[in-house]
PDB file of N, CA and C in Angstrom:
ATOM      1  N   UNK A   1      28.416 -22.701  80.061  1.00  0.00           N
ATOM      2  CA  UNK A   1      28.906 -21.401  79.586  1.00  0.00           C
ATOM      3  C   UNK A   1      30.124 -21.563  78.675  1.00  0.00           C
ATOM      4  N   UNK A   2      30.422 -20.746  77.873  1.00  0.00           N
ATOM      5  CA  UNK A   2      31.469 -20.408  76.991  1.00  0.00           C
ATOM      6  C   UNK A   2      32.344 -20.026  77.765  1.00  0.00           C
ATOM      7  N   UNK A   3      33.783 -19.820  76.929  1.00  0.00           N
ATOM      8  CA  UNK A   3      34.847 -18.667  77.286  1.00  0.00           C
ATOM      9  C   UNK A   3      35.185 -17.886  76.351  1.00  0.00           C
ATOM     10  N   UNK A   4      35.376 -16.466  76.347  1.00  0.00           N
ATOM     11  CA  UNK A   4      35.348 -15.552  75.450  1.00  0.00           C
ATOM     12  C   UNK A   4      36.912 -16.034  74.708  1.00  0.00           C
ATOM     13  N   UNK A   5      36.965 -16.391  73.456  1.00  0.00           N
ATOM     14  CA  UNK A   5      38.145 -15.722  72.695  1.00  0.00           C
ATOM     15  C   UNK A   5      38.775 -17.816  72.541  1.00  0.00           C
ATOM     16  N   UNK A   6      37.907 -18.453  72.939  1.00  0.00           N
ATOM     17  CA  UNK A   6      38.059 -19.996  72.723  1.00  0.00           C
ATOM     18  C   UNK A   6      36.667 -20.817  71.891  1.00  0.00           C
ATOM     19  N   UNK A   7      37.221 -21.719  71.466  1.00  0.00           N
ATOM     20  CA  UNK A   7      36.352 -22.276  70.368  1.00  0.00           C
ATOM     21  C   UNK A   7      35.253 -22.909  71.288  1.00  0.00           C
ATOM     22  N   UNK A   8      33.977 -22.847  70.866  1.00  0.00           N
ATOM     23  CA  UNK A   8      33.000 -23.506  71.753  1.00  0.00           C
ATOM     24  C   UNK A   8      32.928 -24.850  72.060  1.00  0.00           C
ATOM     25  N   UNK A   9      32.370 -25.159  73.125  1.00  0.00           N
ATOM     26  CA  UNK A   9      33.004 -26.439  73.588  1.00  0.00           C
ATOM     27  C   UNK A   9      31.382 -27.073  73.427  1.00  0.00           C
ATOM     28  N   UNK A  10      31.592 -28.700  73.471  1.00  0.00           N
ATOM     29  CA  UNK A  10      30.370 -29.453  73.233  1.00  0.00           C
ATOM     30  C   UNK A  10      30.345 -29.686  71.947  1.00  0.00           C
ATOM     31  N   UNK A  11      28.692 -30.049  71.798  1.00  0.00           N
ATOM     32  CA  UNK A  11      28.722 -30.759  70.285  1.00  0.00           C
ATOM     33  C   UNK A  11      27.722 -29.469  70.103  1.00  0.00           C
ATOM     34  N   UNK A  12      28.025 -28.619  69.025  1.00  0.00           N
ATOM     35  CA  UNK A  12      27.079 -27.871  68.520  1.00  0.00           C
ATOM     36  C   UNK A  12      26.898 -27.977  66.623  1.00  0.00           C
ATOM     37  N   UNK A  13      25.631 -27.991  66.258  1.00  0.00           N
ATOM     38  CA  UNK A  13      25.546 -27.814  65.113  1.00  0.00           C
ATOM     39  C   UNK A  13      24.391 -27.044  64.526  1.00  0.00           C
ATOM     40  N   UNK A  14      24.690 -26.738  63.332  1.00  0.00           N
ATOM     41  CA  UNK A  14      23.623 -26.248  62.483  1.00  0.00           C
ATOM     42  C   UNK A  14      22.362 -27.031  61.188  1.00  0.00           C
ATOM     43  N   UNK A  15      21.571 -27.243  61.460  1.00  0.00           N
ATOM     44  CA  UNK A  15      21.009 -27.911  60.557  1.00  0.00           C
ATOM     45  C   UNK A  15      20.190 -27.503  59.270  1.00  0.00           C
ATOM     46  N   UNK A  16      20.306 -27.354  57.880  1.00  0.00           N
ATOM     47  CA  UNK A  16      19.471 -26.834  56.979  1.00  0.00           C
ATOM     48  C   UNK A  16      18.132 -27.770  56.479  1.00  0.00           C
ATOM     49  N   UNK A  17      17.208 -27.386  57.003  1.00  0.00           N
ATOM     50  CA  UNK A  17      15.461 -27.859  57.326  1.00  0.00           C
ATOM     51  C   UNK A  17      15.237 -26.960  55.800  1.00  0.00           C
ATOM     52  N   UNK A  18      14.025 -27.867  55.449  1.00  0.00           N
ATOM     53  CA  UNK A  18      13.073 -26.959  54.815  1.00  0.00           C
ATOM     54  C   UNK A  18      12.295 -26.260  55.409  1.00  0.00           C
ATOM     55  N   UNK A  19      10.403 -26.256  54.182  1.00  0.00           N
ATOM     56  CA  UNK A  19       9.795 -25.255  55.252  1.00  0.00           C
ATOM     57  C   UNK A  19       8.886 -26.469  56.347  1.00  0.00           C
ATOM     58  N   UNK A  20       9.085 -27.870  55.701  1.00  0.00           N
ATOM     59  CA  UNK A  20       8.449 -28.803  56.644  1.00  0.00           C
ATOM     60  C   UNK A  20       8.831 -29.331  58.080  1.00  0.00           C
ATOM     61  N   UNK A  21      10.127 -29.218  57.894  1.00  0.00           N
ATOM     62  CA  UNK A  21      10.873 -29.370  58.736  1.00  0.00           C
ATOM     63  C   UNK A  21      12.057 -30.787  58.245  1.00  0.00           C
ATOM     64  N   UNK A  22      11.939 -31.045  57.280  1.00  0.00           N
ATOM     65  CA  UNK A  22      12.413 -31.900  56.232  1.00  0.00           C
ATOM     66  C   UNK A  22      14.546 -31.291  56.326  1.00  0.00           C
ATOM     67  N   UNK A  23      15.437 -32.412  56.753  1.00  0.00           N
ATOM     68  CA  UNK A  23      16.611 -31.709  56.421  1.00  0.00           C
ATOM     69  C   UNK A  23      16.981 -32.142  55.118  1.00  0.00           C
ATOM     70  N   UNK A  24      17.569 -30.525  54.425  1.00  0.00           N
ATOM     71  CA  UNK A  24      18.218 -30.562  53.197  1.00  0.00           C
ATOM     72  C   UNK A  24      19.471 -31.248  53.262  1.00  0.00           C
ATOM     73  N   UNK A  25      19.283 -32.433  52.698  1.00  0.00           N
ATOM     74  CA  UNK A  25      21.078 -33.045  52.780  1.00  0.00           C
ATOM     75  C   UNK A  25      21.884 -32.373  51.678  1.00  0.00           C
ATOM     76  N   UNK A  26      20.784 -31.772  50.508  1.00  0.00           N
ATOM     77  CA  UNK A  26      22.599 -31.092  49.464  1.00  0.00           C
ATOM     78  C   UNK A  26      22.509 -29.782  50.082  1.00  0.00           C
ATOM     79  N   UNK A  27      22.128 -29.212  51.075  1.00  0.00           N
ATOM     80  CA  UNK A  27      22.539 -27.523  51.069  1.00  0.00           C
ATOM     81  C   UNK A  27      23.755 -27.342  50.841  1.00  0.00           C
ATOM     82  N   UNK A  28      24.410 -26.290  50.447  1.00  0.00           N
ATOM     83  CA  UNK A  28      25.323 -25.993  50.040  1.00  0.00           C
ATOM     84  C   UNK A  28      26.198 -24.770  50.728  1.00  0.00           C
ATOM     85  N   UNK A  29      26.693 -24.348  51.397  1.00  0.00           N
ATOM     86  CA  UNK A  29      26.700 -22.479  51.980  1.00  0.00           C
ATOM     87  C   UNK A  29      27.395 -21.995  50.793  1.00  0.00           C
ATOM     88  N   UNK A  30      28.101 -22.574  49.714  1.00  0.00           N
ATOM     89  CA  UNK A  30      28.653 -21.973  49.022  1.00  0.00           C
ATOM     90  C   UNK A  30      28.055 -20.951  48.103  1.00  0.00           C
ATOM     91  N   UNK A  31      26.299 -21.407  48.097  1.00  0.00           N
ATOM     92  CA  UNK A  31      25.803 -21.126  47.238  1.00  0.00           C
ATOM     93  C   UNK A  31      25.006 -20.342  48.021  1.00  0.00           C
ATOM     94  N   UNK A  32      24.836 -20.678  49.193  1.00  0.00           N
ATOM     95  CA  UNK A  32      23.628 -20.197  50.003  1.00  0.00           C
ATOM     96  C   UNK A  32      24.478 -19.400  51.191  1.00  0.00           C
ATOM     97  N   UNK A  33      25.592 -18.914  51.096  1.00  0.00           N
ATOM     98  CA  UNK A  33      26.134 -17.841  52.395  1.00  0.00           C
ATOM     99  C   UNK A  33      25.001 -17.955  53.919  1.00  0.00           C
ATOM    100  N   UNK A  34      25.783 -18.593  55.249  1.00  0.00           N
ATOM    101  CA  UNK A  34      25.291 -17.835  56.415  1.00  0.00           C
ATOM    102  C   UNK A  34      25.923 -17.401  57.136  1.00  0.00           C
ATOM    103  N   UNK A  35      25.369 -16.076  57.199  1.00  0.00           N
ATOM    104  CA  UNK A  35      26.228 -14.803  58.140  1.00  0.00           C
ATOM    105  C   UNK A  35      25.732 -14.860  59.620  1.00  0.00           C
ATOM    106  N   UNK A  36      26.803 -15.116  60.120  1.00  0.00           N
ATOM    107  CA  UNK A  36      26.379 -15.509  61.843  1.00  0.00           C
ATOM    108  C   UNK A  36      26.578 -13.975  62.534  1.00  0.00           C
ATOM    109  N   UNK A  37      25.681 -13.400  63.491  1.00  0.00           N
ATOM    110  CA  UNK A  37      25.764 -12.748  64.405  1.00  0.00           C
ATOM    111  C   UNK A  37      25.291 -13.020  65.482  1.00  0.00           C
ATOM    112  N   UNK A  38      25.787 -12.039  67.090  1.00  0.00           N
ATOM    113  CA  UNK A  38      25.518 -11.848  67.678  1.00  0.00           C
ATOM    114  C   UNK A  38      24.506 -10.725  68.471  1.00  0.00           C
ATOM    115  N   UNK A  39      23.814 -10.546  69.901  1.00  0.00           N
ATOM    116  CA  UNK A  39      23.618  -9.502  70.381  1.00  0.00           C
ATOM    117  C   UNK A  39      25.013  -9.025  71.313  1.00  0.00           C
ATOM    118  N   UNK A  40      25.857 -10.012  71.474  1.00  0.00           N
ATOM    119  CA  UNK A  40      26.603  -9.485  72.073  1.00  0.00           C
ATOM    120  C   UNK A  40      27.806  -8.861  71.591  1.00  0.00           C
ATOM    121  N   UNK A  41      28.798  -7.709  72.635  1.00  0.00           N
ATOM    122  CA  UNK A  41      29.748  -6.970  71.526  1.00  0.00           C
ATOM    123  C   UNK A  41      31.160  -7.522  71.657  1.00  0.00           C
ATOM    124  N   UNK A  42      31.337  -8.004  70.351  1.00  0.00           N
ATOM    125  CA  UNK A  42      32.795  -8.754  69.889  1.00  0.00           C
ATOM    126  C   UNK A  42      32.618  -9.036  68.402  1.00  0.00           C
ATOM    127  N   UNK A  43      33.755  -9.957  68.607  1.00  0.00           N
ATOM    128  CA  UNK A  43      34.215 -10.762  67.331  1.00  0.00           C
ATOM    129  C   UNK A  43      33.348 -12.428  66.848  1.00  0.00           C
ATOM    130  N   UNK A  44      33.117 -12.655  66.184  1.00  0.00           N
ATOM    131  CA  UNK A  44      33.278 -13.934  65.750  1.00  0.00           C
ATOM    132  C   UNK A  44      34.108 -14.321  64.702  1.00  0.00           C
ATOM    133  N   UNK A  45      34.642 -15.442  65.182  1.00  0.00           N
ATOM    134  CA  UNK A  45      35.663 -16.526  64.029  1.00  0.00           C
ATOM    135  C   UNK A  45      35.616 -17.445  64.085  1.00  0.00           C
ATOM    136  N   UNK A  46      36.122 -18.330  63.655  1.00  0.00           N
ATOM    137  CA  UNK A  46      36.518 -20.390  63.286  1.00  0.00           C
ATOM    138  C   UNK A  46      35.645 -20.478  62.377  1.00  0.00           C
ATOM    139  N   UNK A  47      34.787 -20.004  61.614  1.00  0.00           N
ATOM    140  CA  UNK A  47      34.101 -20.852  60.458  1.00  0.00           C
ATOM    141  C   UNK A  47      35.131 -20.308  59.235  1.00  0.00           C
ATOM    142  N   UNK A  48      34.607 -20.592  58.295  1.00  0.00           N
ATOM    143  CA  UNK A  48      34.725 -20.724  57.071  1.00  0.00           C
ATOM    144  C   UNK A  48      35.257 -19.436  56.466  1.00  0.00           C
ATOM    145  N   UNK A  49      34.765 -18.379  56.827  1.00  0.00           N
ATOM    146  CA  UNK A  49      34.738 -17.074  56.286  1.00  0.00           C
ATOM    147  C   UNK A  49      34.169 -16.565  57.488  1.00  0.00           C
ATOM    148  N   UNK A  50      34.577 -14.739  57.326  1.00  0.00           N
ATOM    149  CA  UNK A  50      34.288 -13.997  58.413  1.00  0.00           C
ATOM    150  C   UNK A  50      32.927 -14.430  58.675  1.00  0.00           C
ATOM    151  N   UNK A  51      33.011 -14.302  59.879  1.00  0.00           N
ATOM    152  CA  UNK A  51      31.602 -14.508  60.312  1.00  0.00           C
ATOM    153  C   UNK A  51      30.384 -15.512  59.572  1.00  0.00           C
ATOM    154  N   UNK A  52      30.579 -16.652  59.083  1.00  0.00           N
ATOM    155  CA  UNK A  52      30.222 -16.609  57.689  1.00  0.00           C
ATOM    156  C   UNK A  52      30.511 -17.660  57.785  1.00  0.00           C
ATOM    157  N   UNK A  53      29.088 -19.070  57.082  1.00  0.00           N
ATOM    158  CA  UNK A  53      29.752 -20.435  56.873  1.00  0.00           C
ATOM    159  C   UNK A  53      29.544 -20.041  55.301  1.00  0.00           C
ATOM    160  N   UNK A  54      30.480 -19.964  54.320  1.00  0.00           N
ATOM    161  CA  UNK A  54      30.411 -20.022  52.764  1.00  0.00           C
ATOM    162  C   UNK A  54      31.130 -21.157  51.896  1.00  0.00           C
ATOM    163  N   UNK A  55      31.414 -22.185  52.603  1.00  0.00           N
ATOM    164  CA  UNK A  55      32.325 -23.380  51.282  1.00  0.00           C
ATOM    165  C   UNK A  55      31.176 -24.609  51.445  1.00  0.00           C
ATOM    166  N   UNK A  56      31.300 -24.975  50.706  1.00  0.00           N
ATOM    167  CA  UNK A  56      30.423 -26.209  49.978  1.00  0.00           C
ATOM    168  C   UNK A  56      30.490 -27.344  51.200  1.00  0.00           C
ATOM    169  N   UNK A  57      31.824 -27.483  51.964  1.00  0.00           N
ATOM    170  CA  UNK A  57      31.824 -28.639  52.712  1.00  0.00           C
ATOM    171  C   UNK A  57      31.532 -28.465  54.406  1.00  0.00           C
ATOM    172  N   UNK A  58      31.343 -27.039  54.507  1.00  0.00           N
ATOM    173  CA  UNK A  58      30.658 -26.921  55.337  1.00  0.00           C
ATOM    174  C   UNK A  58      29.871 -27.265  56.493  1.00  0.00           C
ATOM    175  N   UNK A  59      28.186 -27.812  55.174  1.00  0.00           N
ATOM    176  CA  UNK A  59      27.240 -28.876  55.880  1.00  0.00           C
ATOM    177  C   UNK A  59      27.656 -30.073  54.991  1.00  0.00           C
ATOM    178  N   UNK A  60      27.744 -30.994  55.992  1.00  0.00           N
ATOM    179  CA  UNK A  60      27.563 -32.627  55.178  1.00  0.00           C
ATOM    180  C   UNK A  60      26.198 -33.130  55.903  1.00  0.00           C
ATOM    181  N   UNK A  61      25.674 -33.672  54.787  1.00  0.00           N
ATOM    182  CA  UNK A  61      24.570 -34.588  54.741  1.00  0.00           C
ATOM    183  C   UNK A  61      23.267 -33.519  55.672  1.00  0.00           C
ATOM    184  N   UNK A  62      23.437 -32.058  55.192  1.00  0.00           N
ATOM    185  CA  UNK A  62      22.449 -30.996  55.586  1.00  0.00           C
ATOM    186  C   UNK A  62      23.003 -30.421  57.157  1.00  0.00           C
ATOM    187  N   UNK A  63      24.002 -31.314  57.630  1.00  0.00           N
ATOM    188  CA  UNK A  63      24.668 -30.554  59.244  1.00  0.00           C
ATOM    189  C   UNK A  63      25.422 -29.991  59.401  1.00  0.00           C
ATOM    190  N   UNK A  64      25.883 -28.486  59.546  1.00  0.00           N
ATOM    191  CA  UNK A  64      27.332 -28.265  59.635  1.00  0.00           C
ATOM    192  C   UNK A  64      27.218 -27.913  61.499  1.00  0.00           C
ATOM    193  N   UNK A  65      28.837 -28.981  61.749  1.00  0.00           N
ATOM    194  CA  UNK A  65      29.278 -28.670  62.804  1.00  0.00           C
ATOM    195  C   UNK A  65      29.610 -27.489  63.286  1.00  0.00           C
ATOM    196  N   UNK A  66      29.311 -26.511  63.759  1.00  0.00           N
ATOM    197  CA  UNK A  66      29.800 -25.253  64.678  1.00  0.00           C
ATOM    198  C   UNK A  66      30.787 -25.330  66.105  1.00  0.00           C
ATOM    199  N   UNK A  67      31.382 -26.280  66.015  1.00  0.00           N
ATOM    200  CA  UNK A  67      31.962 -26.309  67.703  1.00  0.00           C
ATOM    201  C   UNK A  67      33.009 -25.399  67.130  1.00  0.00           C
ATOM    202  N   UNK A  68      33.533 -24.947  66.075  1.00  0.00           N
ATOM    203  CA  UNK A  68      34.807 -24.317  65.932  1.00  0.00           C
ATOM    204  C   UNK A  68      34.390 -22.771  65.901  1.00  0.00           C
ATOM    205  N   UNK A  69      33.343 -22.442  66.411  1.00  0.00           N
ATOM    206  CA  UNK A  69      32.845 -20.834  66.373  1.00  0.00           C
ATOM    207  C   UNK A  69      33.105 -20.149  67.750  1.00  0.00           C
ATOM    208  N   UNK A  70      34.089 -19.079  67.510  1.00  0.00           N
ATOM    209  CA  UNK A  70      34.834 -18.463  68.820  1.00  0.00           C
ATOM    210  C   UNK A  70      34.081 -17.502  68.458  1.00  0.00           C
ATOM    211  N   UNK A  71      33.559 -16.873  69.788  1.00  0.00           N
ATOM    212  CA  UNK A  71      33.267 -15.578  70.124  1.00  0.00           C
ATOM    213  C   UNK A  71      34.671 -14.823  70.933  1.00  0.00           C
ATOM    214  N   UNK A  72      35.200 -13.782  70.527  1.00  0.00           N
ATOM    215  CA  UNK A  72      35.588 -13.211  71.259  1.00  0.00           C
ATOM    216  C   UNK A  72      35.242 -11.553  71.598  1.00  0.00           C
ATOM    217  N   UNK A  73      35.171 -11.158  72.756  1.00  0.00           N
ATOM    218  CA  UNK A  73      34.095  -9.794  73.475  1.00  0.00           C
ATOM    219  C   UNK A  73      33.869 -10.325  74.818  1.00  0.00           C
ATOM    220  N   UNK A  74      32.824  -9.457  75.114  1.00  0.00           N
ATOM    221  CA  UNK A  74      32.271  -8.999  76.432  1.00  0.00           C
ATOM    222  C   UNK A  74      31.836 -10.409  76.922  1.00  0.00           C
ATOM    223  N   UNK A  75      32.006 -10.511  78.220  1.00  0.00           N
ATOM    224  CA  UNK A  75      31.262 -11.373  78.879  1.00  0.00           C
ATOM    225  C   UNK A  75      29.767 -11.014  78.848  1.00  0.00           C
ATOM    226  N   UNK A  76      28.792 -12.092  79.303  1.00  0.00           N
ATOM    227  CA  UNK A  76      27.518 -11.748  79.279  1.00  0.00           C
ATOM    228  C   UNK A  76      26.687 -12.986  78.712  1.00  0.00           C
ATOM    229  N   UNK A  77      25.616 -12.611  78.548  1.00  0.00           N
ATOM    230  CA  UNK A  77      24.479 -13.588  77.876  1.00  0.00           C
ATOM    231  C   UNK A  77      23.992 -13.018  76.473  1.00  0.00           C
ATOM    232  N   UNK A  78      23.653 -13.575  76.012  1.00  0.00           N
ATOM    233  CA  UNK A  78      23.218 -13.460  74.356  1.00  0.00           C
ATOM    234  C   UNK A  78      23.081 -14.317  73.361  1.00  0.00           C
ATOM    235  N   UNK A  79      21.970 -14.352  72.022  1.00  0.00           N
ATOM    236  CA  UNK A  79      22.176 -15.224  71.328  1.00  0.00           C
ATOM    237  C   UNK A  79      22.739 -14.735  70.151  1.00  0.00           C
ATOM    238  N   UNK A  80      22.959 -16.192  69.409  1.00  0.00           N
ATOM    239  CA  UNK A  80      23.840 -16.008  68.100  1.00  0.00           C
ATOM    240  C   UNK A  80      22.683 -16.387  67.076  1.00  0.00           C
ATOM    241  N   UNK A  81      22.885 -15.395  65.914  1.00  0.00           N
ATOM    242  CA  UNK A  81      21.494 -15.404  64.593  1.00  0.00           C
ATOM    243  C   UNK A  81      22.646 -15.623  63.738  1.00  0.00           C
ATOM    244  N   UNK A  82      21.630 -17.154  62.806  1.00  0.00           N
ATOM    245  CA  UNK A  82      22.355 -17.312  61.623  1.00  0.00           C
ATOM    246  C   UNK A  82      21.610 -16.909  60.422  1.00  0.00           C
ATOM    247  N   UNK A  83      21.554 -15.849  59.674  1.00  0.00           N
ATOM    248  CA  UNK A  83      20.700 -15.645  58.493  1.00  0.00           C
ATOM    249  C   UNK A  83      21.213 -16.348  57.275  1.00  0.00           C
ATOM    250  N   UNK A  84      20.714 -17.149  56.644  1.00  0.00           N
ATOM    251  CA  UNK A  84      21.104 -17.474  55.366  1.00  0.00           C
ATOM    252  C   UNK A  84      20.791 -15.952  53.859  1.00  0.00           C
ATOM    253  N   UNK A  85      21.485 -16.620  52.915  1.00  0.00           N
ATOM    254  CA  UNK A  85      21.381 -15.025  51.887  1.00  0.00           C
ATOM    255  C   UNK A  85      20.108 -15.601  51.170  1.00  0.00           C
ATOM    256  N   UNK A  86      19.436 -16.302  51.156  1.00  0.00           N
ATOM    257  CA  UNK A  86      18.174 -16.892  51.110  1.00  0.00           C
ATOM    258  C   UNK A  86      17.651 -17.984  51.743  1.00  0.00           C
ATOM    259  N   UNK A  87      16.558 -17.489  52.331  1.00  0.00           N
ATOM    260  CA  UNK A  87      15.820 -18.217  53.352  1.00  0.00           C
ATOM    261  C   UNK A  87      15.727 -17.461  54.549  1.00  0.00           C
ATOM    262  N   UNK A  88      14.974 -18.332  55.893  1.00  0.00           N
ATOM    263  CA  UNK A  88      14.888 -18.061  57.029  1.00  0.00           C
ATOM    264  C   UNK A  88      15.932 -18.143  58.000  1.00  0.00           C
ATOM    265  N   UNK A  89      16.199 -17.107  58.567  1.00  0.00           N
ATOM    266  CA  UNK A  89      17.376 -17.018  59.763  1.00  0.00           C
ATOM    267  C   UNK A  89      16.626 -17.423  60.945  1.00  0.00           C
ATOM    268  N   UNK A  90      17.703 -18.192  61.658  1.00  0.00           N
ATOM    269  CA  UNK A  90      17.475 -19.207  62.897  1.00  0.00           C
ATOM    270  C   UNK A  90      18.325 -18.535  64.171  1.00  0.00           C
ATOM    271  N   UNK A  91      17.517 -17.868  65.215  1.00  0.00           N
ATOM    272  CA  UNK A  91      18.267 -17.717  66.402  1.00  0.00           C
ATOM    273  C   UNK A  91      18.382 -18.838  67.220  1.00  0.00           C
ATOM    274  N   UNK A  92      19.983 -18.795  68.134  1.00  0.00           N
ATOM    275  CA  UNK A  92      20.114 -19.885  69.199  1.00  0.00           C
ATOM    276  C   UNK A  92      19.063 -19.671  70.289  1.00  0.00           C
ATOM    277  N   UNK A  93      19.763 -20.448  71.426  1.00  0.00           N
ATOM    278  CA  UNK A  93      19.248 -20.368  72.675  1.00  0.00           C
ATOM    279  C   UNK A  93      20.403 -19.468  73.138  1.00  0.00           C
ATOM    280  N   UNK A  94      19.215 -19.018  74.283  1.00  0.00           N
ATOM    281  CA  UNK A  94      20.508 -18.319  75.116  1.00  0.00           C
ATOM    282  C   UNK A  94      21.846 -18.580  75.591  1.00  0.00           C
ATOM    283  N   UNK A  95      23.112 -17.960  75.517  1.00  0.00           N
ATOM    284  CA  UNK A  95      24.563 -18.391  75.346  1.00  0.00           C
ATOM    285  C   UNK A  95      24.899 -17.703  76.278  1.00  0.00           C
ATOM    286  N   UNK A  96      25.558 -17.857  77.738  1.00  0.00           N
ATOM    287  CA  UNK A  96      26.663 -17.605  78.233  1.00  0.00           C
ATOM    288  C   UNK A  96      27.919 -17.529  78.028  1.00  0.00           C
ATOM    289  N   UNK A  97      28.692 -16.362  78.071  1.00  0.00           N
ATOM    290  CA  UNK A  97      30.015 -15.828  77.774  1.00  0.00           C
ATOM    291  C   UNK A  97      30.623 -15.432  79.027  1.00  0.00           C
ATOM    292  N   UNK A  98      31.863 -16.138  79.442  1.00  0.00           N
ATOM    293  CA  UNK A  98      32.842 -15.939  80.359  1.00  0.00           C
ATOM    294  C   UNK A  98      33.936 -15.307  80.279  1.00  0.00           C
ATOM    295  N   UNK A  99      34.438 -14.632  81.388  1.00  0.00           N
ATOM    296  CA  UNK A  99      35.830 -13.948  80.931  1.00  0.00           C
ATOM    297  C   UNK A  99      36.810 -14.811  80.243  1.00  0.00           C
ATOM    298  N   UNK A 100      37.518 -14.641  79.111  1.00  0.00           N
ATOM    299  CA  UNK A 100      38.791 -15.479  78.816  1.00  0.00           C
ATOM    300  C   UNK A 100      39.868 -15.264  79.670  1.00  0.00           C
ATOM    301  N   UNK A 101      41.269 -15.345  79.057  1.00  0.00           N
ATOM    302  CA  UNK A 101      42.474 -15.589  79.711  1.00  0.00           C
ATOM    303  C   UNK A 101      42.965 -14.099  79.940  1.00  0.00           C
ATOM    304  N   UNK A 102      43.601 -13.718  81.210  1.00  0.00           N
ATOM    305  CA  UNK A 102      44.322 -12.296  81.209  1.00  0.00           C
ATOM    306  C   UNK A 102      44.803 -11.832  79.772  1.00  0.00           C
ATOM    307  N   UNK A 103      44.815 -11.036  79.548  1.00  0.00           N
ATOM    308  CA  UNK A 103      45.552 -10.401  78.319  1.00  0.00           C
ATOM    309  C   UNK A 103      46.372  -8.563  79.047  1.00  0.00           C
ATOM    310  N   UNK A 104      46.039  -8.239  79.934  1.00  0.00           N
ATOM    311  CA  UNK A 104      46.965  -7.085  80.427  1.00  0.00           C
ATOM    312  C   UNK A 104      46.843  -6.920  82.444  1.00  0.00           C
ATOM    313  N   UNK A 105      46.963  -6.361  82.588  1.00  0.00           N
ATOM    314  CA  UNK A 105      47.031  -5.967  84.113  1.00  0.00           C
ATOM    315  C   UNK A 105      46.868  -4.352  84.322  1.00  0.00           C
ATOM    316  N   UNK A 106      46.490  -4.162  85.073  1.00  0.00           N
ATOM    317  CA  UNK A 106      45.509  -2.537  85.260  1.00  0.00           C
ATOM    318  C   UNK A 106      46.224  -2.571  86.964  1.00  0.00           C
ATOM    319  N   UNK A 107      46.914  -1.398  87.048  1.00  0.00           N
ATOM    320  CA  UNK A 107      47.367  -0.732  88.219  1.00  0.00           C
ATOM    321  C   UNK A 107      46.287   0.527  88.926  1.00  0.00           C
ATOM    322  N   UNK A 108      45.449   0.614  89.985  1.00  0.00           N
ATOM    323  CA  UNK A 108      44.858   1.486  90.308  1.00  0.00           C
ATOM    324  C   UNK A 108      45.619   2.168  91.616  1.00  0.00           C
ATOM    325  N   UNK A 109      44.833   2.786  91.875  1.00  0.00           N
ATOM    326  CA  UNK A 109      45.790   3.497  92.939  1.00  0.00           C
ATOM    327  C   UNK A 109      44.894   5.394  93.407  1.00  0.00           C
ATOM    328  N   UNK A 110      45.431   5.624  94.567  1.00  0.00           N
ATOM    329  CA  UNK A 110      45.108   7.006  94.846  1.00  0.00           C
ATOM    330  C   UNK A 110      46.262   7.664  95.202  1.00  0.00           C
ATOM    331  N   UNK A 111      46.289   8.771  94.771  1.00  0.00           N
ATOM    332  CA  UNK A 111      47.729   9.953  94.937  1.00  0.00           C
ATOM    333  C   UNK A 111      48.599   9.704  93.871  1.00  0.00           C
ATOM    334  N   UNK A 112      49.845  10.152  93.770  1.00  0.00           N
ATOM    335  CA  UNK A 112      50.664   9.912  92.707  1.00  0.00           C
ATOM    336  C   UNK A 112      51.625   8.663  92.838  1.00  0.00           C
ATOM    337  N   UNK A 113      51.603   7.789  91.955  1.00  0.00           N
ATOM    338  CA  UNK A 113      52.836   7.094  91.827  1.00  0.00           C
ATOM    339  C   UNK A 113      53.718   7.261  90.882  1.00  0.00           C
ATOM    340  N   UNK A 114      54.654   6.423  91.792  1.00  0.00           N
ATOM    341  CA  UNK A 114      56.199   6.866  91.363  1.00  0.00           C
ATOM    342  C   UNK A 114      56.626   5.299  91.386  1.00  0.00           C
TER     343      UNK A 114
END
């Protein structure tokens, strides 16, 4: 599992295949934009551009590394879709999302406090 609002851990990457299954070693995202989403509700960051692998160095030799892609949002399960601005978009496998680190504290209570 993940943790919400930290860079993903492990070795994850992206690979640009043809339609044979052949990897493209010059892809480029600079030229070829991929816009990463989720089903789940948050943020994504650490690539390149919002949501978004877009600079040339990206993929080397057709791989770009993704371990630096933070989700931050809801705990839960869901996958992440990478559409390229031409070509075929590639969904993950299913992704577990964990609570991250406190960020406030919530007082409940019945009757009035003082």
């Amino acid at each position: 599992p993940q943790t919400s609002g930290t860079a993903f851990s492990g070795t994850n990457s992206l690979t640009a295949q043809d339609a044979y299954g052949n990897v493209v070693t010059g892809f480029d995202a600079s030229t070829n934009n991929i816009t990463v989403s989720t089903s789940l509700t948050g943020s994504i960051s650490g690539l390149s551009g919002t949501n978004k692998l877009n600079n040339a160095g990206d993929f080397v030799s057709g791989v770009a590394n993704i371990s630096s892609l933070t989700f931050t949002g809801t705990s839960g399960t869901g996958t992440f879709t990478f559409t390229p601005a031409s070509g075929t978009a590639v969904t993950s496998g299913s992704v577990s999302i964990g609570a991250g680190s406190a960020t406030k504290f919530i007082v409940t209570g019945t009757g009035t406090q003082t």
